[in-house]
C-alpha atoms as a PDB file:
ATOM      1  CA  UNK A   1      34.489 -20.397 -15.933  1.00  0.00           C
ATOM      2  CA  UNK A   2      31.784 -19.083 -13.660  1.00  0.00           C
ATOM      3  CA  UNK A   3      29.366 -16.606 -14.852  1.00  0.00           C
ATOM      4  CA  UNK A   4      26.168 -15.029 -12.164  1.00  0.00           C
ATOM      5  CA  UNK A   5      22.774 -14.364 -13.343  1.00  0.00           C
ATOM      6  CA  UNK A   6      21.011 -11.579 -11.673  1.00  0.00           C
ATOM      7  CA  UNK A   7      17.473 -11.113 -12.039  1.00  0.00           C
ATOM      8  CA  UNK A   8      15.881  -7.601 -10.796  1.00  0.00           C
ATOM      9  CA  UNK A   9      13.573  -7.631  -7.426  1.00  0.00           C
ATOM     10  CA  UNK A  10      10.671  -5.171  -6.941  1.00  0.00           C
ATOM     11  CA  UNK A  11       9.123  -4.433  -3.540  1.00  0.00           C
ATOM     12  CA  UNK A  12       5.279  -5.265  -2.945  1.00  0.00           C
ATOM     13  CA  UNK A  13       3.307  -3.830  -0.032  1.00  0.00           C
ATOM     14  CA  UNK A  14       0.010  -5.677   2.507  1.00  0.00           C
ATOM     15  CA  UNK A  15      -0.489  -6.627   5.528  1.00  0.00           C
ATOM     16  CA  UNK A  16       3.001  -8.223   5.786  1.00  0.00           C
ATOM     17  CA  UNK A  17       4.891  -5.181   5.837  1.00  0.00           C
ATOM     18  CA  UNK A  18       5.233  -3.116   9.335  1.00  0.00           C
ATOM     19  CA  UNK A  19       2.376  -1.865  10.648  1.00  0.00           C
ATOM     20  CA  UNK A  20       2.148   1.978  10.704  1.00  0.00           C
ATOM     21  CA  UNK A  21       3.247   3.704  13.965  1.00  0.00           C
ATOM     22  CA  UNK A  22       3.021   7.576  15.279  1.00  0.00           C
ATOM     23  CA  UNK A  23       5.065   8.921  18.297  1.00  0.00           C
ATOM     24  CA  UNK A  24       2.941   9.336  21.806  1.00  0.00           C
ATOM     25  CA  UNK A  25       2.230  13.059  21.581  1.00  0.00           C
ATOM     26  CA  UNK A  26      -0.183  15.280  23.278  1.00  0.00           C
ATOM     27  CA  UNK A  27      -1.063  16.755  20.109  1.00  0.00           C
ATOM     28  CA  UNK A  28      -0.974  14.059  17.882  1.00  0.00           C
ATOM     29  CA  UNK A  29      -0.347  14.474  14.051  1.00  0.00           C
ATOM     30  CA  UNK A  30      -2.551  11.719  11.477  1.00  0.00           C
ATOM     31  CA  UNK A  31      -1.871   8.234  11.622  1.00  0.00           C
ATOM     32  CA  UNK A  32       1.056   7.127   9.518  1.00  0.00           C
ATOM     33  CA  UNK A  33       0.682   5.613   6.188  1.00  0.00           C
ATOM     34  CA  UNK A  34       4.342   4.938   5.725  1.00  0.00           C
ATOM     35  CA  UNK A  35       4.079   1.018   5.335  1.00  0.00           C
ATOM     36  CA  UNK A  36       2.205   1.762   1.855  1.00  0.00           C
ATOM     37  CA  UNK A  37       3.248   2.889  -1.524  1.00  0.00           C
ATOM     38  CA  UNK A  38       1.140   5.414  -3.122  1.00  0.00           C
ATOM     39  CA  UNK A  39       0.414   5.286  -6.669  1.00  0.00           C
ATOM     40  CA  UNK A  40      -0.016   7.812  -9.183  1.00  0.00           C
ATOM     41  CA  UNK A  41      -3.910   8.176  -9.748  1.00  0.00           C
ATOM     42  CA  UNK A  42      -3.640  10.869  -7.334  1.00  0.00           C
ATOM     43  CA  UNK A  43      -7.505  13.234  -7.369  1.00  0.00           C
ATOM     44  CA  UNK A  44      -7.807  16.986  -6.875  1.00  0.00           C
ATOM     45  CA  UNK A  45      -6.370  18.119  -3.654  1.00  0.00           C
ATOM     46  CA  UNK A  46      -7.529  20.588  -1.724  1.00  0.00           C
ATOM     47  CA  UNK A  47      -5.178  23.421  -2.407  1.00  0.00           C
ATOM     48  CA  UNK A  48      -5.876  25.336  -5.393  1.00  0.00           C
ATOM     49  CA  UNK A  49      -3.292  27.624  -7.655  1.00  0.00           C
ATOM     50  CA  UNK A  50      -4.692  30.175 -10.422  1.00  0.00           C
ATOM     51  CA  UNK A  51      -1.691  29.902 -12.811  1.00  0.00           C
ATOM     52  CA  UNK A  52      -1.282  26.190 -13.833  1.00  0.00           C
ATOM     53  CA  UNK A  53       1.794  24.898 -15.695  1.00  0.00           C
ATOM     54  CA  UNK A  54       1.345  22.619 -18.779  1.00  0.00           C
ATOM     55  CA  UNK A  55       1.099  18.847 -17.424  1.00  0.00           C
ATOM     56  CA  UNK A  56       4.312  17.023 -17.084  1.00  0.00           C
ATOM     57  CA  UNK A  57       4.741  13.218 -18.976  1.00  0.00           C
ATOM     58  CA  UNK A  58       5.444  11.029 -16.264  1.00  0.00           C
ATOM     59  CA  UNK A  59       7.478   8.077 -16.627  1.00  0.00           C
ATOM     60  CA  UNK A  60       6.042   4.920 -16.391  1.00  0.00           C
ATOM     61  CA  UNK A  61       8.877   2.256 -17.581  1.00  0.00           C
ATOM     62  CA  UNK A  62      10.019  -0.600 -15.728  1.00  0.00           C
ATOM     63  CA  UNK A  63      11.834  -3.301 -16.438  1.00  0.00           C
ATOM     64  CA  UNK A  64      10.059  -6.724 -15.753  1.00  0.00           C
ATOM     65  CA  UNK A  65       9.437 -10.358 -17.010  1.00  0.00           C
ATOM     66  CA  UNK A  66       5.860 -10.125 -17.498  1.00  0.00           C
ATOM     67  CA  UNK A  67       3.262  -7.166 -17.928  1.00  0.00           C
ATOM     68  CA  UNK A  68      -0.297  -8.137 -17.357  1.00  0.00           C
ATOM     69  CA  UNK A  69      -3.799  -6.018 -17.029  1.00  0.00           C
ATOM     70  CA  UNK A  70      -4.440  -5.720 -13.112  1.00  0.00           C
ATOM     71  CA  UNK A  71      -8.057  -6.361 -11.479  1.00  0.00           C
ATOM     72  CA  UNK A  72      -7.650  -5.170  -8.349  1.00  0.00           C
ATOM     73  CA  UNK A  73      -7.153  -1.823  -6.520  1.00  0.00           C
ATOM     74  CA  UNK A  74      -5.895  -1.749  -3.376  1.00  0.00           C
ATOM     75  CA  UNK A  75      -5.689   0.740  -0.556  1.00  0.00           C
ATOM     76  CA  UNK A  76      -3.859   1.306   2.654  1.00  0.00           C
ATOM     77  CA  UNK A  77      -5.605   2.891   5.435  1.00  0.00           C
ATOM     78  CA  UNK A  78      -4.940   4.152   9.082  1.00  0.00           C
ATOM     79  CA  UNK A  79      -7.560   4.923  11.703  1.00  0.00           C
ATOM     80  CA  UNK A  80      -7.362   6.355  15.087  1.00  0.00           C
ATOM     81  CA  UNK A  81      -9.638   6.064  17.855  1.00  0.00           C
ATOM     82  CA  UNK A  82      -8.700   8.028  21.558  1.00  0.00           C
ATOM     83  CA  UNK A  83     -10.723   7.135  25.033  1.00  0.00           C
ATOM     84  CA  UNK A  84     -10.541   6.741  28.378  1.00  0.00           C
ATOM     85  CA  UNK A  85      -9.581   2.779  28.310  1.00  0.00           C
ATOM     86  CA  UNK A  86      -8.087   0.666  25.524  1.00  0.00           C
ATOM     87  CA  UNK A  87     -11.616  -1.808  25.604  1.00  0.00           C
ATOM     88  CA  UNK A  88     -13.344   1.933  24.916  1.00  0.00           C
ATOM     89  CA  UNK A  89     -11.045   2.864  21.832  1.00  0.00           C
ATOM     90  CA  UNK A  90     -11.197  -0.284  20.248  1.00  0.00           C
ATOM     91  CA  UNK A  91     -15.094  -0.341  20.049  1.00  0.00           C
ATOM     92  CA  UNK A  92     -14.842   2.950  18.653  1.00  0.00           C
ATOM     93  CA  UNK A  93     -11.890   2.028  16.361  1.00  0.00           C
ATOM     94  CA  UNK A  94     -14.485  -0.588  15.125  1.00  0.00           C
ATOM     95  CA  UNK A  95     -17.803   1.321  14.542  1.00  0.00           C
ATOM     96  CA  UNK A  96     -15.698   3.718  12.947  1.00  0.00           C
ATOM     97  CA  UNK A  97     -14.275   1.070  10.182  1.00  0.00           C
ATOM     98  CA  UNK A  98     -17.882  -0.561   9.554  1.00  0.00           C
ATOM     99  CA  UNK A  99     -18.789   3.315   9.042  1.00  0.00           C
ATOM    100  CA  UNK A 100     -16.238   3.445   6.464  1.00  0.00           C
ATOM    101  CA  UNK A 101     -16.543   0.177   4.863  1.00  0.00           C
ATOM    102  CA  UNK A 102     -20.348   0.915   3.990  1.00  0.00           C
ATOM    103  CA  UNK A 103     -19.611   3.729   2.656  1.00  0.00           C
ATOM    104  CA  UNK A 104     -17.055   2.475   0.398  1.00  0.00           C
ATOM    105  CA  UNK A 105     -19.858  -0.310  -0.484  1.00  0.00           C
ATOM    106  CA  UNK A 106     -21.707   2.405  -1.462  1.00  0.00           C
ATOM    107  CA  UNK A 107     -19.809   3.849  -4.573  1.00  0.00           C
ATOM    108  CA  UNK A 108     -18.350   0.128  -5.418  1.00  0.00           C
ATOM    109  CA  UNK A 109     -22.068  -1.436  -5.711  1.00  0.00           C
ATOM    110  CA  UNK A 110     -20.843  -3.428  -2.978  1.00  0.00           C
ATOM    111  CA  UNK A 111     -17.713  -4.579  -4.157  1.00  0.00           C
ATOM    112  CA  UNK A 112     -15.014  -2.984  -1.602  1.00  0.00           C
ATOM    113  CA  UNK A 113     -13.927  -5.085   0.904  1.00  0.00           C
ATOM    114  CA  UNK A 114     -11.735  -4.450   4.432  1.00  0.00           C
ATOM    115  CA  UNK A 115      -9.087  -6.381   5.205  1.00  0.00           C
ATOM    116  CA  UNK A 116      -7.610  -5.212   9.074  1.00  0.00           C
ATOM    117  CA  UNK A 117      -3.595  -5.860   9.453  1.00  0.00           C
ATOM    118  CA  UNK A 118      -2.622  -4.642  12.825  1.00  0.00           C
ATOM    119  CA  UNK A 119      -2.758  -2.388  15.900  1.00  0.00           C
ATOM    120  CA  UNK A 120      -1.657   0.052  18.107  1.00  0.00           C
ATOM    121  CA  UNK A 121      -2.434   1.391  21.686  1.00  0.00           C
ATOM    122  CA  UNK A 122      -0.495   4.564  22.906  1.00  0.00           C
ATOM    123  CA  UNK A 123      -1.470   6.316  26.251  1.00  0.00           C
ATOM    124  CA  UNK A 124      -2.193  10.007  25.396  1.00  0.00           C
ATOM    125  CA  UNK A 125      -2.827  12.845  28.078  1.00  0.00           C
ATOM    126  CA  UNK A 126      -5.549  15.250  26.303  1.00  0.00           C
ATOM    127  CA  UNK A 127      -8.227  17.332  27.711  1.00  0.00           C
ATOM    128  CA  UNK A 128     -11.541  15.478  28.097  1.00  0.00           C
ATOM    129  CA  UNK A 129     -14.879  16.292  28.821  1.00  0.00           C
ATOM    130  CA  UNK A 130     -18.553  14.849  27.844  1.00  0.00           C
ATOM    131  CA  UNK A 131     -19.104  17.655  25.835  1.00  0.00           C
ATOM    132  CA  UNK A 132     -16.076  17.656  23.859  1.00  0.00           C
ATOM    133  CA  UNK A 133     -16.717  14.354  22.725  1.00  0.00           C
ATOM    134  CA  UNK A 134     -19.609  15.536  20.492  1.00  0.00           C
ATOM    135  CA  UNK A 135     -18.624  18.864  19.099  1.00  0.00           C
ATOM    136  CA  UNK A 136     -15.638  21.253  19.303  1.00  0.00           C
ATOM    137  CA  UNK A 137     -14.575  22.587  22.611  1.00  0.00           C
ATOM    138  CA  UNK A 138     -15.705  26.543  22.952  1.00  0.00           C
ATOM    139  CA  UNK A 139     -12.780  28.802  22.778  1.00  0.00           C
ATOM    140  CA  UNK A 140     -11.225  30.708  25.644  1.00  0.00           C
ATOM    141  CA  UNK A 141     -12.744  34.151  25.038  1.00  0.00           C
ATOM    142  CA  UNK A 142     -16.252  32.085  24.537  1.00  0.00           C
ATOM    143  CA  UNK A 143     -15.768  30.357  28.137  1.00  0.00           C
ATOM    144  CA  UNK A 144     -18.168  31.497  30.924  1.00  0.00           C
ATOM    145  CA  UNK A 145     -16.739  33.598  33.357  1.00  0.00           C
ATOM    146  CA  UNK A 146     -14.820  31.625  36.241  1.00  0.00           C
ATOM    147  CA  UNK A 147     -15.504  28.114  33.736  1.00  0.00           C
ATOM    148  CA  UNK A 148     -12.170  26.400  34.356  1.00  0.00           C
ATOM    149  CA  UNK A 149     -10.372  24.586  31.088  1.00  0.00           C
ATOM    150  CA  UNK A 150     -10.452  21.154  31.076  1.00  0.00           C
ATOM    151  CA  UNK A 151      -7.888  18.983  32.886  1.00  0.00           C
ATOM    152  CA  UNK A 152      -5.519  17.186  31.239  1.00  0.00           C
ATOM    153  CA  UNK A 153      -6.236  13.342  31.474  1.00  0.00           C
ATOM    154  CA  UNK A 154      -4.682  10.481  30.790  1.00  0.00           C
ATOM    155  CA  UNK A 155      -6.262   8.323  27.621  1.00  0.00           C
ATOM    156  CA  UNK A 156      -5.639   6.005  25.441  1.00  0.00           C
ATOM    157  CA  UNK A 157      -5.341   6.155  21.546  1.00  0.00           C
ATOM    158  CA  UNK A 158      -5.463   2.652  19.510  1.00  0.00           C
ATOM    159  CA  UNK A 159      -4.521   2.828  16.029  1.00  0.00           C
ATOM    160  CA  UNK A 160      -5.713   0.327  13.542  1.00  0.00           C
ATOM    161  CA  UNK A 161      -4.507  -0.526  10.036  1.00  0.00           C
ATOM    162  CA  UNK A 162      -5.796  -2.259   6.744  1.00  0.00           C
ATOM    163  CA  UNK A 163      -6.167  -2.711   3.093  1.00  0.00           C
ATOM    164  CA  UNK A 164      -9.607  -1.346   1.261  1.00  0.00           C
ATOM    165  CA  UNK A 165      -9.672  -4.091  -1.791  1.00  0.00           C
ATOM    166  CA  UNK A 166     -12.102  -3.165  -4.727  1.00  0.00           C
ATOM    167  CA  UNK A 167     -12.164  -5.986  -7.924  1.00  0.00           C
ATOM    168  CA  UNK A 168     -11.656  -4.594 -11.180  1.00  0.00           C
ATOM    169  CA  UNK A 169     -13.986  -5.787 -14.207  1.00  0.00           C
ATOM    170  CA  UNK A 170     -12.416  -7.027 -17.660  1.00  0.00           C
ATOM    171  CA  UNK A 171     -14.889  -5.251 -19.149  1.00  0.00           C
ATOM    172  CA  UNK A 172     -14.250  -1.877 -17.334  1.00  0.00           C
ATOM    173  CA  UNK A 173     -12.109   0.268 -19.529  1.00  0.00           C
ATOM    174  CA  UNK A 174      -9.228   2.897 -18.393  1.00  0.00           C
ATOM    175  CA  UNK A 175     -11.913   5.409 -17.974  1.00  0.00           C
ATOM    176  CA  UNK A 176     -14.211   3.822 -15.628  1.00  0.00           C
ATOM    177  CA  UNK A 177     -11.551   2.502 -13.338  1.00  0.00           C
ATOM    178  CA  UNK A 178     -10.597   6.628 -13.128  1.00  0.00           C
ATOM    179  CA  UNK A 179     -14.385   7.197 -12.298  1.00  0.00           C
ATOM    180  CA  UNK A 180     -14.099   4.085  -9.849  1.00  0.00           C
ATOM    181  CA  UNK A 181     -10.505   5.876  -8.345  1.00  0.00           C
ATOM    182  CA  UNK A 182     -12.475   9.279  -7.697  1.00  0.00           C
ATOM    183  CA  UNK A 183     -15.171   8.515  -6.139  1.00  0.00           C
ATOM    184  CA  UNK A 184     -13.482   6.180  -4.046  1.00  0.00           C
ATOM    185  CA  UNK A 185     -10.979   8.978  -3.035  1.00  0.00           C
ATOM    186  CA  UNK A 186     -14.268  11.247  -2.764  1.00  0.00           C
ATOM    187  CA  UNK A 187     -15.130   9.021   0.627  1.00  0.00           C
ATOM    188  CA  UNK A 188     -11.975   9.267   1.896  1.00  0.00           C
ATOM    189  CA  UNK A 189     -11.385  13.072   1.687  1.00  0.00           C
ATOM    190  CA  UNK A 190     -14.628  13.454   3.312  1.00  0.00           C
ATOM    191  CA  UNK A 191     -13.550  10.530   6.183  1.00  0.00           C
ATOM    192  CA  UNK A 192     -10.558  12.622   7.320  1.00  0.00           C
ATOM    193  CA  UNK A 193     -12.170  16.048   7.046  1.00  0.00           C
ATOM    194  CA  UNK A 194     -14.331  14.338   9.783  1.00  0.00           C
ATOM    195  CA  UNK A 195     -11.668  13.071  11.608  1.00  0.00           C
ATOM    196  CA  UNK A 196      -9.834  16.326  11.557  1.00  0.00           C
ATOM    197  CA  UNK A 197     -12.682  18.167  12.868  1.00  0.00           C
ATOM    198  CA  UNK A 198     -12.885  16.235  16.174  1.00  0.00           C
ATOM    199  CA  UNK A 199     -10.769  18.473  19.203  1.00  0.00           C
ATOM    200  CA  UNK A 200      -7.024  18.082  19.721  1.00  0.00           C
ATOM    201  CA  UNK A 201      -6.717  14.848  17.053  1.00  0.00           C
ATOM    202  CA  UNK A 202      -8.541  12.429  19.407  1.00  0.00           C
ATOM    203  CA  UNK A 203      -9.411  10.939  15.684  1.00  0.00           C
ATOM    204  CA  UNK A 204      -7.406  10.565  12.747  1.00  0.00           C
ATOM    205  CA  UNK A 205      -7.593   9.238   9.679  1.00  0.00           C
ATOM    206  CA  UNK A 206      -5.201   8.474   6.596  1.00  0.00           C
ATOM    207  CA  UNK A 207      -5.321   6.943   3.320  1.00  0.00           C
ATOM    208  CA  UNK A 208      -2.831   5.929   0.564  1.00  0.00           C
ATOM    209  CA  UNK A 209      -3.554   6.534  -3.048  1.00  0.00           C
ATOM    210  CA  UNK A 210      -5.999   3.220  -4.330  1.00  0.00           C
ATOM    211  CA  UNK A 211      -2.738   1.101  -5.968  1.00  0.00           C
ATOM    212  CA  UNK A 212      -3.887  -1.350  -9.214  1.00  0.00           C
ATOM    213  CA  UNK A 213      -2.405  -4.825  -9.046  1.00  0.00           C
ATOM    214  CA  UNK A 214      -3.161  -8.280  -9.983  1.00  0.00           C
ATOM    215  CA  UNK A 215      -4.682 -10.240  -7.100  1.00  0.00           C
ATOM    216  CA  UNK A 216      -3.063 -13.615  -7.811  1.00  0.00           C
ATOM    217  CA  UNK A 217       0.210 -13.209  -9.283  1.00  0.00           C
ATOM    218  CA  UNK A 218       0.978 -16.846  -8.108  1.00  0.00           C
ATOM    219  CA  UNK A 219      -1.122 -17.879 -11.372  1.00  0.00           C
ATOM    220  CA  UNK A 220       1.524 -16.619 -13.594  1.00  0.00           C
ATOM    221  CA  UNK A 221       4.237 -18.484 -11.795  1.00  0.00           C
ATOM    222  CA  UNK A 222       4.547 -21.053 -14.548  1.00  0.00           C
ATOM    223  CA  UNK A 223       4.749 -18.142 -17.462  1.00  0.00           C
ATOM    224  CA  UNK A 224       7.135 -16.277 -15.703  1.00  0.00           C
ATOM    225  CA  UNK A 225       9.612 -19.524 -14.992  1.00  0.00           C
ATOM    226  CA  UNK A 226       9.040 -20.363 -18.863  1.00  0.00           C
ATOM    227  CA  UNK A 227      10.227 -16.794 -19.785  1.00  0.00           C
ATOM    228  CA  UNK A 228      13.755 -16.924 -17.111  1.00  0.00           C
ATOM    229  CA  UNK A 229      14.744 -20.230 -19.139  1.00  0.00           C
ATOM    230  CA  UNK A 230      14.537 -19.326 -22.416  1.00  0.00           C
ATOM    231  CA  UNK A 231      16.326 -16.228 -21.759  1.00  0.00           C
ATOM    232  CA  UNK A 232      18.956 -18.399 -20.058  1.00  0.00           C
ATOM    233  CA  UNK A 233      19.630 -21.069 -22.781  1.00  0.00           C
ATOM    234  CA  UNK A 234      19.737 -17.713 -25.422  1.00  0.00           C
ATOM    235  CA  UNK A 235      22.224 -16.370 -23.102  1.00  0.00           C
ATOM    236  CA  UNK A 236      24.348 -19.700 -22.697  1.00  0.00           C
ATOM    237  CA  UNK A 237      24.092 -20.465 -26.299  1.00  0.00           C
ATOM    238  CA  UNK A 238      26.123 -17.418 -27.063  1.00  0.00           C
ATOM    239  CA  UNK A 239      28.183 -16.870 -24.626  1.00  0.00           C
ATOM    240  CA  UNK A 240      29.405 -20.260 -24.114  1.00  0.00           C
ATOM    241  CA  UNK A 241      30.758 -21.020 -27.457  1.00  0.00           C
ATOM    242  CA  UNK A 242      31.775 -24.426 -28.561  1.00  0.00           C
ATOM    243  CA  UNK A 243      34.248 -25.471 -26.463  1.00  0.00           C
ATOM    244  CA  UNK A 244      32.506 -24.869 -22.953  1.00  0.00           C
ATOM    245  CA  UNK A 245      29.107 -25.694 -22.481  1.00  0.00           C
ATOM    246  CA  UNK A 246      27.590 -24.151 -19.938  1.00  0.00           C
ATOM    247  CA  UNK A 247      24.995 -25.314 -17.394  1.00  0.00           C
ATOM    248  CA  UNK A 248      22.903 -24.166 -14.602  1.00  0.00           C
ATOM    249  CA  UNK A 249      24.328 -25.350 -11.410  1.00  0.00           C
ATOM    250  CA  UNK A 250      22.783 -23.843  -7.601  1.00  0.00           C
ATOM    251  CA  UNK A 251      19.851 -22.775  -8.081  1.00  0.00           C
ATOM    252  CA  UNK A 252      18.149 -20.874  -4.615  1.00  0.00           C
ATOM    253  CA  UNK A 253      14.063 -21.553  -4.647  1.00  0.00           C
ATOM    254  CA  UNK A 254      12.475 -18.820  -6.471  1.00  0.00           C
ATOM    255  CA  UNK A 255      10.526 -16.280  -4.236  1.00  0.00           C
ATOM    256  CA  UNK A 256       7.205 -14.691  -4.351  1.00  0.00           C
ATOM    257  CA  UNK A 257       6.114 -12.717  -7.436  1.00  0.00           C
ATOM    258  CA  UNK A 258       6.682  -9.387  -7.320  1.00  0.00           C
ATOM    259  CA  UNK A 259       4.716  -6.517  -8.886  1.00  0.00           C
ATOM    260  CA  UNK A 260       5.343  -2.962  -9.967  1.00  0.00           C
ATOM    261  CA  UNK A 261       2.513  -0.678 -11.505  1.00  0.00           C
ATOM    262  CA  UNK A 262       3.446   0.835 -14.323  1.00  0.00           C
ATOM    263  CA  UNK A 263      -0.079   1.956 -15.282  1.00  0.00           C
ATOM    264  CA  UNK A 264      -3.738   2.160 -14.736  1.00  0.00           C
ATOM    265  CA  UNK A 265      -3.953  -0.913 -17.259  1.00  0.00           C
ATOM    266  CA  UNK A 266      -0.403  -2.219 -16.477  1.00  0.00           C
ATOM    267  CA  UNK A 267       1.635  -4.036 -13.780  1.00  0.00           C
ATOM    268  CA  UNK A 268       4.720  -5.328 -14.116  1.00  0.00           C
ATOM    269  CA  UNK A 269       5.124  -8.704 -12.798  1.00  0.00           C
ATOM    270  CA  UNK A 270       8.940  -9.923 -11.394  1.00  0.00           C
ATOM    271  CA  UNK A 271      10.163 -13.431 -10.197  1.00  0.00           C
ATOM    272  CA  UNK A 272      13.632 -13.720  -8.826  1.00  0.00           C
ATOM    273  CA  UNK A 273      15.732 -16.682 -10.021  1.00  0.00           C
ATOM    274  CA  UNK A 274      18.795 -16.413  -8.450  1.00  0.00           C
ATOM    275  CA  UNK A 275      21.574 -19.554 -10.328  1.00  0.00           C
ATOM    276  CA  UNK A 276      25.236 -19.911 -11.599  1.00  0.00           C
ATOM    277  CA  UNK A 277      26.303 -21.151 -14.950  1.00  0.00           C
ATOM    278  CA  UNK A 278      29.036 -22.797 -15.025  1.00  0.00           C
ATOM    279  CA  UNK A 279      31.209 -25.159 -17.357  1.00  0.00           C
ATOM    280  CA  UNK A 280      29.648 -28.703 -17.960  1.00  0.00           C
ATOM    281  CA  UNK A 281      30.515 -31.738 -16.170  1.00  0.00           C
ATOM    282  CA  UNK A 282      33.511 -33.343 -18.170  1.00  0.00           C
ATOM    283  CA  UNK A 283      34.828 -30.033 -19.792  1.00  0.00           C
ATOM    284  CA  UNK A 284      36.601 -28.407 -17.409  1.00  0.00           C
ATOM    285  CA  UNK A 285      40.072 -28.189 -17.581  1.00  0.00           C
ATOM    286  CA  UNK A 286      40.450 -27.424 -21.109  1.00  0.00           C
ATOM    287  CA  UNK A 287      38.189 -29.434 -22.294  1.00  0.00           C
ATOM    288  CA  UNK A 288      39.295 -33.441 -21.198  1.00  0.00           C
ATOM    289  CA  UNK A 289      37.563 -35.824 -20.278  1.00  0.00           C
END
C-alpha cells in the first residue's frame, strides 16, 4: 500500500528571480517590471471616470500552513539611464537611485532601504544633442529656419533593478501602513512623471505595487514542520486502520518557505514536505511477520 502526500507550493519574488529585460528599440517603452508580483494596495491612478461602480469584494483566501502579521513591504523597481558610453550611463543610473532612495527616506523617517539586483546595457541609436539633455527638444515648426534635426547616434541605455524595503512597526495598525503605502507610491508617481518627461525615453522608470511580507520566514521553520506532522500522524491514524500501519518512508529536504499575501495584515506562509507513507516494516504481505 503506497499512499503520496502533496503539500501546495507558492511562488516568492527578489533578487533571485530574472532580472527585468526590454527589447533594443529606438523608441524605447518603460523598463520592465515583469520579474515582480504586484500586490493589491494599488493608489489612485491617474485616469479618472465620473460614473463609479460600487466597489467589488476581492478575494483574499489562500490555502497555507501558517498565517502570520508581515513587517515588511517590499518593492520592485526598474531604472533606466541612456548616454553616450556604458561608464556614462551607469554614473547616471547611480545618481539617479541615491536621488530616489532619499526621497523614499524622506516619507519613511529614514527607514526605506535599496537593495540593487542586476543590470542591463543595450546600445540604442537616438537623437542627441547638449541641449536635449536638459529640457525637451523644440518641435519642428519651432526649429530655426535651415536648423537641421539632430542626427541619429549611437548610445547606450543600462538598465538597473532592485527591491525598495521599508520595516513595518508592531505597533502600526492597518491604517497607517495604508498612509505608509501612499505616500510611498506618491514618490514614485512623481519619479516616472520625471522620467517620462525626458525626450525620446532616454529615462525610464517603473515600479511594482509595495508587496507586505514577513522578512524572515526561516524563523517559523520549526512551527511550520510541527504543523506538516501532526497533520500526517491524523491522516495515518485514519486511514491506515489496524491492520497496516503506516509510516513515512523518502522524505526529499524541505525547501525554502514560501509566502503568499493574503492581506495588508496577513501572509500566508507555505513549506513543502514532499514524503510517501507506506506500510510498516514487518506488515507487508498481509500482515506476517
Amino acid at each position: 500500500m503506497r499512499l503520496a502526500l502533496l503539500l501546495l507550493a507558492l511562488a516568492t519574488a527578489g533578487c533571485a528571480a530574472t532580472p527585468p529585460m526590454y527589447e533594443p528599440s529606438t523608441v524605447p517603452s518603460a523598463p520592465s517590471l515583469t520579474a515582480y508580483s504586484s500586490g493589491s494596495f494599488s493608489s489612485a491612478s491617474e485616469s479618472f471616470t465620473s460614473s463609479p461602480s460600487a466597489p467589488s469584494v476581492p478575494q483574499r483566501g489562500a490555502t497555507s500552513d501558517l498565517v502570520v502579521r508581515p513587517d515588511m513591504l517590499e518593492m520592485g523597481f526598474a531604472l533606466r539611464e541612456t548616454e553616450m558610453s556604458e561608464a556614462q550611463a551607469i554614473a547616471a543610473a547611480q545618481a539617479t537611485v541615491a536621488a530616489i532612495a532619499k526621497e523614499l527616506e524622506q516619507v519613511t523617517q529614514g527607514a526605506a532601504k535599496v537593495k540593487m539586483c542586476g543590470m542591463t546595457a543595450t546600445p540604442m541609436r537616438l537623437s542627441y544633442s547638449k541641449a536635449a539633455t536638459k529640457k525637451a527638444e523644440a518641435a519642428d515648426d519651432e526649429k530655426a529656419p535651415g536648423e537641421k534635426a539632430p542626427e541619429k547616434v549611437k548610445m547606450i541605455a543600462v538598465t538597473v533593478d532592485g527591491l525598495v524595503e521599508v520595516p513595518l512597526a508592531a505597533s502600526l495598525d492597518y491604517w497607517g501602513r495604508m498612509r505608509l503605502i501612499s505616500a510611498l507610491k506618491q514618490v514614485t508617481r512623481e519619479v516616472v512623471a520625471r522620467a517620462a518627461a525626458v525626450p525620446e525615453g532616454r529615462r525610464g522608470a517603473t515600479f511594482a505595487d509595495p508587496r507586505p511580507l514577513v522578512k524572515d520566514p526561516e524563523g517559523h521553520r520549526a512551527a511550520l514542520t510541527e504543523r506538516w506532522v501532526r497533520r500526517v500522524r491524523s491522516f495515518t491514524e485514519v486511514a491506515q486502520g489496524g491492520a497496516a500501519p503506516l509510516q513515512v518512508v523518502d522524505c526529499t529536504p524541505p525547501g525554502p518557505i514560501e509566502q503568499q499575501v493574503r492581506s495588508l495584515e496577513e501572509v500566508a506562509l507555505s513549506l513543502n514536505i514532499a514524503c510517501r507513507l507506506n506500510v510498516a516494516a514487518g506488515r507487508q504481505g498481509g500482515g506476517r511477520e
